[in-house]
C-alpha atoms as a PDB file:
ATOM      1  CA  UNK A   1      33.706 116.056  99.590  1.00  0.00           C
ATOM      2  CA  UNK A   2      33.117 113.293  97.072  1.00  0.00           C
ATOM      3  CA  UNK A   3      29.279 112.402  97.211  1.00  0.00           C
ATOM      4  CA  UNK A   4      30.674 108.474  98.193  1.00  0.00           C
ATOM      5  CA  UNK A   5      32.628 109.427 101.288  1.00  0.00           C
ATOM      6  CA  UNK A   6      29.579 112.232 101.784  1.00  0.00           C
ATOM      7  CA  UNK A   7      26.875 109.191 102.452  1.00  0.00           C
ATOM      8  CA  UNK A   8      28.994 106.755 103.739  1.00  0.00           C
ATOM      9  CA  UNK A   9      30.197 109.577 106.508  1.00  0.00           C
ATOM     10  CA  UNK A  10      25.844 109.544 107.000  1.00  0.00           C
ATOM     11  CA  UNK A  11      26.224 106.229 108.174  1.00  0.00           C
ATOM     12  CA  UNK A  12      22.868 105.717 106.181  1.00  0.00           C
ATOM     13  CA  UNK A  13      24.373 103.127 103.159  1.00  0.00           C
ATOM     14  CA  UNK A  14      27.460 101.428 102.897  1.00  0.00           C
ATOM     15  CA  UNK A  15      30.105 102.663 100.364  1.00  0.00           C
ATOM     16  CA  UNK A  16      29.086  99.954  98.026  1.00  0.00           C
ATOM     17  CA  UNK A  17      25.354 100.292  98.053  1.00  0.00           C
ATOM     18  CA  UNK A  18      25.850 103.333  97.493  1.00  0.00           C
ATOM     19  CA  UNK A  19      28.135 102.693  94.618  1.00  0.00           C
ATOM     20  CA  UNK A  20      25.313 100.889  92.883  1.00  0.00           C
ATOM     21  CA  UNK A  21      22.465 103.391  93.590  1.00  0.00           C
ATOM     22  CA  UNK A  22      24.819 106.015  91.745  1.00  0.00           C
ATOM     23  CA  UNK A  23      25.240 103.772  88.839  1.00  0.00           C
ATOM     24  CA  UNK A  24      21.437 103.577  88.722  1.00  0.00           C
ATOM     25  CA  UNK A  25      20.993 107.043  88.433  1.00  0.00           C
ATOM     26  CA  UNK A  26      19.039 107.105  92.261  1.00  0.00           C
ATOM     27  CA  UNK A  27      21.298 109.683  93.867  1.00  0.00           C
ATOM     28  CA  UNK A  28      21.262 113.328  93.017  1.00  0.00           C
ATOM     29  CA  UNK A  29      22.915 116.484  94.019  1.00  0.00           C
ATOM     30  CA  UNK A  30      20.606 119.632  93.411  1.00  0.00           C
ATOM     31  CA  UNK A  31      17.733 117.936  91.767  1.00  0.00           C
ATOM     32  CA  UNK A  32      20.239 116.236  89.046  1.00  0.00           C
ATOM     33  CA  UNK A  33      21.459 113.099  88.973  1.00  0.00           C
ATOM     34  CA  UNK A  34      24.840 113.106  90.421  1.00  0.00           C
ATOM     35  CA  UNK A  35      28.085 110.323  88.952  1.00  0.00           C
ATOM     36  CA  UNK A  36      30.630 108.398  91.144  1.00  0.00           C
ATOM     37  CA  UNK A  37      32.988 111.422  91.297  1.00  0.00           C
ATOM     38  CA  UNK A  38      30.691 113.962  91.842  1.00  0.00           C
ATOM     39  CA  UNK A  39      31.711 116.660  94.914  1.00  0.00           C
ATOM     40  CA  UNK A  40      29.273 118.003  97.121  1.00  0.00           C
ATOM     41  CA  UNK A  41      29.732 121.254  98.212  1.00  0.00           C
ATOM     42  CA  UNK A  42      28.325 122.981 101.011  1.00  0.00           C
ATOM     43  CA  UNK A  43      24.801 123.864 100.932  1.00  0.00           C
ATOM     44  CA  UNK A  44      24.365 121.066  98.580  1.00  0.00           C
ATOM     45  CA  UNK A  45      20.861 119.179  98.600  1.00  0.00           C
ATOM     46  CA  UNK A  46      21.628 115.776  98.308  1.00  0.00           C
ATOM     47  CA  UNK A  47      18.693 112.873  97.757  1.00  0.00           C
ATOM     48  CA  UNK A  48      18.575 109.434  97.585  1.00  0.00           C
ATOM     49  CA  UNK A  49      15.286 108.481  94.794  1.00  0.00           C
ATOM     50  CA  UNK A  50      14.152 112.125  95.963  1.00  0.00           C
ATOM     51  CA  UNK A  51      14.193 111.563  99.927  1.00  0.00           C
ATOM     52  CA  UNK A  52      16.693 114.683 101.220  1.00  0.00           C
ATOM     53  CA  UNK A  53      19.837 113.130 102.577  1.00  0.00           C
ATOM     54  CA  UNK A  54      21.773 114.592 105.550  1.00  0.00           C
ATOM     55  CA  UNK A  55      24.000 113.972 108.239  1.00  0.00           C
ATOM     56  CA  UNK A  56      22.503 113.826 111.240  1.00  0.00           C
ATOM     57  CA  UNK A  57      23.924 113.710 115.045  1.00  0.00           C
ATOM     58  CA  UNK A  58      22.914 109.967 116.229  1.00  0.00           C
ATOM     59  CA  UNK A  59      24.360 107.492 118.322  1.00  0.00           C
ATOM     60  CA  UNK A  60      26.185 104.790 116.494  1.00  0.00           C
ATOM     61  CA  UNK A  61      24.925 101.407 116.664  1.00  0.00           C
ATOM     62  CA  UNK A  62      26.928  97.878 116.907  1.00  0.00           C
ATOM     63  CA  UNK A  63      25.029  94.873 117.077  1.00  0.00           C
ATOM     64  CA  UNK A  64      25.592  91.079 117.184  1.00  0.00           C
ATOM     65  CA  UNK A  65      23.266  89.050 115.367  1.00  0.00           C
ATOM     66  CA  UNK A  66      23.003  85.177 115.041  1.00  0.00           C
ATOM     67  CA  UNK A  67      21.618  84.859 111.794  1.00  0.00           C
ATOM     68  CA  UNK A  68      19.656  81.592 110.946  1.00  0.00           C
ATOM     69  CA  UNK A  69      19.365  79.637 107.898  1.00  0.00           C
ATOM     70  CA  UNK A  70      17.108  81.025 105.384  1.00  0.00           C
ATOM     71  CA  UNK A  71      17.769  85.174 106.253  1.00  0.00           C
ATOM     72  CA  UNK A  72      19.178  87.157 103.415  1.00  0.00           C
ATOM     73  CA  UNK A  73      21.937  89.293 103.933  1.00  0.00           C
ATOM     74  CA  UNK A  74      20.472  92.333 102.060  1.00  0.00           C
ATOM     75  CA  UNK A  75      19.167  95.944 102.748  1.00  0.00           C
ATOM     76  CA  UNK A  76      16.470  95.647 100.269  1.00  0.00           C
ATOM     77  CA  UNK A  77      13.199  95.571 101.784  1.00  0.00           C
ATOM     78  CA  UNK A  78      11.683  93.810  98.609  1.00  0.00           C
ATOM     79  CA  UNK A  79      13.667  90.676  99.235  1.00  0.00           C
ATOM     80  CA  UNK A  80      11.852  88.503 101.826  1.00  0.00           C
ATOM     81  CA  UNK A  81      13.443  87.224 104.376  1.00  0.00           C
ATOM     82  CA  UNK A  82      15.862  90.002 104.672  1.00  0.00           C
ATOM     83  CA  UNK A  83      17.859  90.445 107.432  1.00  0.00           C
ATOM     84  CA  UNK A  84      17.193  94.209 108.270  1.00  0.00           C
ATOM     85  CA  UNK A  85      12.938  93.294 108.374  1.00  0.00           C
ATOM     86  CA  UNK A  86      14.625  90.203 110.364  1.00  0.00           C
ATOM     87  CA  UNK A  87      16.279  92.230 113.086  1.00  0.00           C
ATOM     88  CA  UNK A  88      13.338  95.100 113.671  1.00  0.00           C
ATOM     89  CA  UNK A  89      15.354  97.247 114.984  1.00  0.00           C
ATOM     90  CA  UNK A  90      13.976 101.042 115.072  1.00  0.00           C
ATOM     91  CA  UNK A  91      16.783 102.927 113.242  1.00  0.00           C
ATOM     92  CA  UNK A  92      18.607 102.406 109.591  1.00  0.00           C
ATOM     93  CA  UNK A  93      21.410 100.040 110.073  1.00  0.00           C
ATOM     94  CA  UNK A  94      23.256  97.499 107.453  1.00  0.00           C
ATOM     95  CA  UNK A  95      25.177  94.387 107.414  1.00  0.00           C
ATOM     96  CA  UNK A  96      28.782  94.529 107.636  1.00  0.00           C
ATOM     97  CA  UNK A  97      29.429  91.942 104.916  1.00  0.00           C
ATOM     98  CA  UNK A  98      27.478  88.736 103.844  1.00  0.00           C
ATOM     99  CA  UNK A  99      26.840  85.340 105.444  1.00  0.00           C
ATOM    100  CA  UNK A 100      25.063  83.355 102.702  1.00  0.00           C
ATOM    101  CA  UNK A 101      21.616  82.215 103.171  1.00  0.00           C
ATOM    102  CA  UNK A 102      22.025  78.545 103.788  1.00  0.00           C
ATOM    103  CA  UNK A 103      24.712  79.541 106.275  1.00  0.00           C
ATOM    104  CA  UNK A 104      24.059  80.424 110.120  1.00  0.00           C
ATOM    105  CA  UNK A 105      25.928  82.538 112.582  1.00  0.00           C
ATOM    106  CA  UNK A 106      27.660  85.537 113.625  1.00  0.00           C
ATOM    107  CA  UNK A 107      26.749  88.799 111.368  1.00  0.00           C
ATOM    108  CA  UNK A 108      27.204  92.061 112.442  1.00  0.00           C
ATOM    109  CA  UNK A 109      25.332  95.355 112.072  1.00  0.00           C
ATOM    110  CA  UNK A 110      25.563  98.879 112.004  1.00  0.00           C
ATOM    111  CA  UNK A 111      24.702 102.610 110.986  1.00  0.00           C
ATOM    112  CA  UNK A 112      28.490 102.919 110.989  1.00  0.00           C
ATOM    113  CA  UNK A 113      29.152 103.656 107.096  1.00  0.00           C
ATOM    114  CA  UNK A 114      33.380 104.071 108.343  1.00  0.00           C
ATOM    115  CA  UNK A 115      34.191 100.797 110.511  1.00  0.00           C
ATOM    116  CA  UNK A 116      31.833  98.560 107.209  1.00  0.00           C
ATOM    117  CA  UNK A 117      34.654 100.210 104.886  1.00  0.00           C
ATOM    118  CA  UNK A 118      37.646  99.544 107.300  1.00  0.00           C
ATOM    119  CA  UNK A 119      36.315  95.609 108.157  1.00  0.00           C
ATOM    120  CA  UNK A 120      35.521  94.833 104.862  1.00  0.00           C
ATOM    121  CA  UNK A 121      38.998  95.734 103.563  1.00  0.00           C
ATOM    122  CA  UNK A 122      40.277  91.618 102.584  1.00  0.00           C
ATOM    123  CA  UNK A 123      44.114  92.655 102.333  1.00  0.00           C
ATOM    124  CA  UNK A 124      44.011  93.924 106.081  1.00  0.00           C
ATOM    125  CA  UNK A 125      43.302  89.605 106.550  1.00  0.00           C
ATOM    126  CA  UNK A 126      40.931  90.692 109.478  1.00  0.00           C
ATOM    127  CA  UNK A 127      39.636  86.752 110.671  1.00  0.00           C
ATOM    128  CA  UNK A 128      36.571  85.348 110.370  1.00  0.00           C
ATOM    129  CA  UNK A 129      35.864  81.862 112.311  1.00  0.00           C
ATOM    130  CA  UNK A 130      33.816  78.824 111.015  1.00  0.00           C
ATOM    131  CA  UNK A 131      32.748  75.328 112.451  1.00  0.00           C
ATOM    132  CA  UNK A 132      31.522  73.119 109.562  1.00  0.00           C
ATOM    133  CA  UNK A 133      29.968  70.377 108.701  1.00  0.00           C
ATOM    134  CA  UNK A 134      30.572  67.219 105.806  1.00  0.00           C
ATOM    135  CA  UNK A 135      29.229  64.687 104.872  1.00  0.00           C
ATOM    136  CA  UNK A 136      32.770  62.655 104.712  1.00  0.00           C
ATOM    137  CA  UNK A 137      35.446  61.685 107.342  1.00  0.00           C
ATOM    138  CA  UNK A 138      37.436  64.755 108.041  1.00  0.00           C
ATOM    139  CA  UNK A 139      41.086  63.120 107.384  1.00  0.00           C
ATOM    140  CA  UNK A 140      44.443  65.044 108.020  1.00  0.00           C
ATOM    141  CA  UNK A 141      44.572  64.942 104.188  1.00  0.00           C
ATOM    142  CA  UNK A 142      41.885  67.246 103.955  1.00  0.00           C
ATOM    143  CA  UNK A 143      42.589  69.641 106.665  1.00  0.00           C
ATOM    144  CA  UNK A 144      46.101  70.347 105.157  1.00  0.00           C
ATOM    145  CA  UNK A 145      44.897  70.733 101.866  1.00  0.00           C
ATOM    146  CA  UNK A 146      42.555  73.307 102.709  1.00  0.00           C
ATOM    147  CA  UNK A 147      44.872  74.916 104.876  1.00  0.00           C
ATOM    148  CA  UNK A 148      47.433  75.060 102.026  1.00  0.00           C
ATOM    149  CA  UNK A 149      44.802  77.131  99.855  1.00  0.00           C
ATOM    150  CA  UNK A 150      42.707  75.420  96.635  1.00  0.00           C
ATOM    151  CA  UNK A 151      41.855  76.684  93.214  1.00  0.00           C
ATOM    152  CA  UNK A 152      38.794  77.980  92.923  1.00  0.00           C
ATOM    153  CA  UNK A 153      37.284  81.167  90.756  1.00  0.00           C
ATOM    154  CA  UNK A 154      40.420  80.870  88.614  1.00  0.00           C
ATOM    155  CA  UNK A 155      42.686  81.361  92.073  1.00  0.00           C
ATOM    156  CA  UNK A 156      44.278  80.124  94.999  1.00  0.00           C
ATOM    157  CA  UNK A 157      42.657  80.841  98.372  1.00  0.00           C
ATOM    158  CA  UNK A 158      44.746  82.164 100.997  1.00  0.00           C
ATOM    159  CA  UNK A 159      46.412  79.462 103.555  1.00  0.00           C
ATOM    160  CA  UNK A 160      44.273  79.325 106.381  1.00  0.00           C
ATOM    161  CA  UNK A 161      44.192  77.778 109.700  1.00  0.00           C
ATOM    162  CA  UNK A 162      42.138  74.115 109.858  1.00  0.00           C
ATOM    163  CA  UNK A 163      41.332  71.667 113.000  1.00  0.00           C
ATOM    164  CA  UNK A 164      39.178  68.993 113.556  1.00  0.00           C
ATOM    165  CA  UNK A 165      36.154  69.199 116.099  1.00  0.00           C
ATOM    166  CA  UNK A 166      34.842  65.760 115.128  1.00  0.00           C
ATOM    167  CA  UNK A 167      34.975  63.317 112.231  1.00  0.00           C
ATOM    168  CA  UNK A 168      32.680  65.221 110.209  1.00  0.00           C
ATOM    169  CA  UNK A 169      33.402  68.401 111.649  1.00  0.00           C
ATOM    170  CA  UNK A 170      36.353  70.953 111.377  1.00  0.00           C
ATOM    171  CA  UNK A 171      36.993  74.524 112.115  1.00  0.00           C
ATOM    172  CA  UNK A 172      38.550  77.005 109.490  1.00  0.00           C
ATOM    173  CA  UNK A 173      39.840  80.808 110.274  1.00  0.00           C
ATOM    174  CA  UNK A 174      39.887  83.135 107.002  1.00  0.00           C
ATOM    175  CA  UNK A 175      41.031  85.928 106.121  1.00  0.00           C
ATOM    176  CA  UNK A 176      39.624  86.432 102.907  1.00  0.00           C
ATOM    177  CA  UNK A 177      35.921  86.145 101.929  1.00  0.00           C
ATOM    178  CA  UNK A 178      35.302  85.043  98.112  1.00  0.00           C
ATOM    179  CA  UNK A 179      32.211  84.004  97.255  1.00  0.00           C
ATOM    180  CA  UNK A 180      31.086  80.902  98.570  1.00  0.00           C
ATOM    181  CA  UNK A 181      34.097  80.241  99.479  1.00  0.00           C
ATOM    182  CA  UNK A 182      34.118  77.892 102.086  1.00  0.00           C
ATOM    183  CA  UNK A 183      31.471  75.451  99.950  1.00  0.00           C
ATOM    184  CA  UNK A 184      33.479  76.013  96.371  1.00  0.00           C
ATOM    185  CA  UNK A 185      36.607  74.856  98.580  1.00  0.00           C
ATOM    186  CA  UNK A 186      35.137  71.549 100.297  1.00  0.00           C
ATOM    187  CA  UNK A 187      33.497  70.665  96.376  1.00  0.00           C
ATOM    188  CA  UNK A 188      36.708  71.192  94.753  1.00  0.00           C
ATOM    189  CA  UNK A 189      38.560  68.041  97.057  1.00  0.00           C
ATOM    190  CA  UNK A 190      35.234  65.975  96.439  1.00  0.00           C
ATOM    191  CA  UNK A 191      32.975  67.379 100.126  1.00  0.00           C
ATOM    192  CA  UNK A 192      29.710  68.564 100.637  1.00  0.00           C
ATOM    193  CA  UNK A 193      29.070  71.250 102.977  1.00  0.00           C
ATOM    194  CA  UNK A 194      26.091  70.330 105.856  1.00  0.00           C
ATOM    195  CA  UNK A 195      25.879  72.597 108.247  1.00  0.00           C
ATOM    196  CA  UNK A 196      27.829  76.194 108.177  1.00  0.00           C
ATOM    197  CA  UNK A 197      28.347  78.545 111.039  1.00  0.00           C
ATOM    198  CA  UNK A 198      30.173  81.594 111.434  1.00  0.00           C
ATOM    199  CA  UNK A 199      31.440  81.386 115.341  1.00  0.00           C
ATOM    200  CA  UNK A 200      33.754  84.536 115.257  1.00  0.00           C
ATOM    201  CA  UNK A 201      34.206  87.812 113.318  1.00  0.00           C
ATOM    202  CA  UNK A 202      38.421  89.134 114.550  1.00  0.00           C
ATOM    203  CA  UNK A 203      37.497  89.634 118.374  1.00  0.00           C
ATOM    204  CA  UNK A 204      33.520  89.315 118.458  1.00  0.00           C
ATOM    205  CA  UNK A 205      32.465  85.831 119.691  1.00  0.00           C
ATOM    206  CA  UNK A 206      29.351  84.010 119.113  1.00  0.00           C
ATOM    207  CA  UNK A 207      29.582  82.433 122.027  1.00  0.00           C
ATOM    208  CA  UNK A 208      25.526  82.729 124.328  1.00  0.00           C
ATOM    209  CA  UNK A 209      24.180  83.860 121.653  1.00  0.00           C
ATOM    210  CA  UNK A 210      20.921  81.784 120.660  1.00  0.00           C
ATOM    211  CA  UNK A 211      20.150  81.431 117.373  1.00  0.00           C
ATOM    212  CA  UNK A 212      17.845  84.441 115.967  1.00  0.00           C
ATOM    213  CA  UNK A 213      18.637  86.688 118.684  1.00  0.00           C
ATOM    214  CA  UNK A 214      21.091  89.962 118.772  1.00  0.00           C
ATOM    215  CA  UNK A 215      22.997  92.005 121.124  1.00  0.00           C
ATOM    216  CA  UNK A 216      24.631  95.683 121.616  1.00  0.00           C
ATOM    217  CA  UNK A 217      28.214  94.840 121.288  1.00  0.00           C
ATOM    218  CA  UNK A 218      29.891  95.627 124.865  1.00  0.00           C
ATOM    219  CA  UNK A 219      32.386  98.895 125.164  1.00  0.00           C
ATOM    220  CA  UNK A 220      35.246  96.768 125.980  1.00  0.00           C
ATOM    221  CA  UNK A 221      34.358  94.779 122.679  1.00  0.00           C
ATOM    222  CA  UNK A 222      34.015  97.620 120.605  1.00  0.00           C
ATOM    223  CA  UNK A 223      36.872  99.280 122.002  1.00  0.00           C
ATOM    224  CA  UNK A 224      39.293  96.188 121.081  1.00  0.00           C
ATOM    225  CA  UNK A 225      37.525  96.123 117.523  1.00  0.00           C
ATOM    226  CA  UNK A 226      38.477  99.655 116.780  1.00  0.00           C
ATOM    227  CA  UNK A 227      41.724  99.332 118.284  1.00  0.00           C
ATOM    228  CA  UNK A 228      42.659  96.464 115.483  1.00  0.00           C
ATOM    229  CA  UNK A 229      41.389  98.188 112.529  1.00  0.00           C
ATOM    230  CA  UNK A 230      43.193 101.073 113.690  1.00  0.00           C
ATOM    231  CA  UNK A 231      46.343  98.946 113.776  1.00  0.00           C
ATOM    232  CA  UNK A 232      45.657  97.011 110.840  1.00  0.00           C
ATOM    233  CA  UNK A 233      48.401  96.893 108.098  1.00  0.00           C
ATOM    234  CA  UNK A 234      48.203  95.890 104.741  1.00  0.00           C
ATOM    235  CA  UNK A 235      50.915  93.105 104.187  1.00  0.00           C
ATOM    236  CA  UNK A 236      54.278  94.154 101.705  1.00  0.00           C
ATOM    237  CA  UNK A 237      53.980  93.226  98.247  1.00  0.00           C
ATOM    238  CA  UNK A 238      56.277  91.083  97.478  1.00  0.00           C
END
């Protein structure tokens, strides 16, 4: 088994953490430091910066935070603020993708190196939800024009459903996630993003969830989540 799908399979790091703690030379197979392709066999001794590394028989983890302002979306332990130091909870578990840190919301977490890999696929277009703030009048004008997709990072963003909440307030659904994307779109037609929340990740609601505080996803959640990743299609090239 390649030593990428090996960890991830741990559900200890993500596929691309553990991408960059190859390329630093922190993983190693045998005592030697292993490369991206590298198989591990069985009987293999496998260490991450020299701790022994194996799968182990646990109960996977789901959880539902509502990350506030100011919490970094990292693993690292060395950044403050982090989110994993944030949450406290007693086992290894990682963020399924990134929610800046002036942004607030709905992140979720897991030990589950397989369902990160399968969400954070962008062509599968799996939807994330935001209600957002400006510091203009939120005119029809706008709202199409972001809908329509704007230039940004040398490309178009994918059209995307818009709707006003107030007159400085509209709601967006993606189903992409480029960097900053939702701040680098309202700058480009001349807004400035206030206030950002993330109020829905595909079927997973933030809805009675006070700010700071997480949950155990439900069954019947979960079981809908895995149920559209396992039905998810990459759309036909034209």
């Amino acid at each position: 088994m390649r030593i990428n799908k090996y960890i991830s399979e741990t559900g200890i790091y993500p596929r691309r953490e553990t991408d960059r703690l190859l390329a630093a030379g922190r993983i190693t197979i045998n005592g030697l430091p292993c490369e991206k392709g590298a198989e591990v066999e069985p009987g293999d001794i496998v260490a991450v910066d020299g701790e022994l590394l194996a799968a182990v028989d646990r109960e996977p983890v789901y959880l539902a935070l509502n990350k506030p302002i100011g919490i970094t979306c990292t693993s690292s332990r060395e950044v403050k603020g982090n989110i994993i130091d944030f949450v406290g909870y007693p086992s290894r578990i990682f963020a399924i993708g990134r929610l800046d840190k002036q942004s607030e919301g709905l992140i979720l977490l897991t030990n589950d190196g397989a369902i990160v890999n399968q969400m954070m696929r962008s062509e599968y277009g799996h939807e994330k939800e935001y209600a957002v703030t400006v510091d203009k009048l939120v005119t029809d004008e706008f709202l199409q024009r972001m809908a329509a997709g704007v230039e940004i990072l040398g490309t178009r963003t994918k059209p995307c459903e818009t709707s006003r909440i107030s007159e400085t307030e509209f709601r967006i659904v993606l189903t992409q996630g480029l960097n900053l994307q939702i701040r680098r779109m309202c700058k480009e037609l001349g807004y400035r993003v206030l206030r950002l929340e993330r109020i829905r990740i595909m079927n997973i609601s933030l809805s009675g969830l006070e700010r700071g505080q997480w949950r155990h996803l439900e069954q019947d959640e979960l079981a809908e989540l895995h149920g559209m990743l396992s039905n998810a299609q990459a759309p036909l090239q034209p």
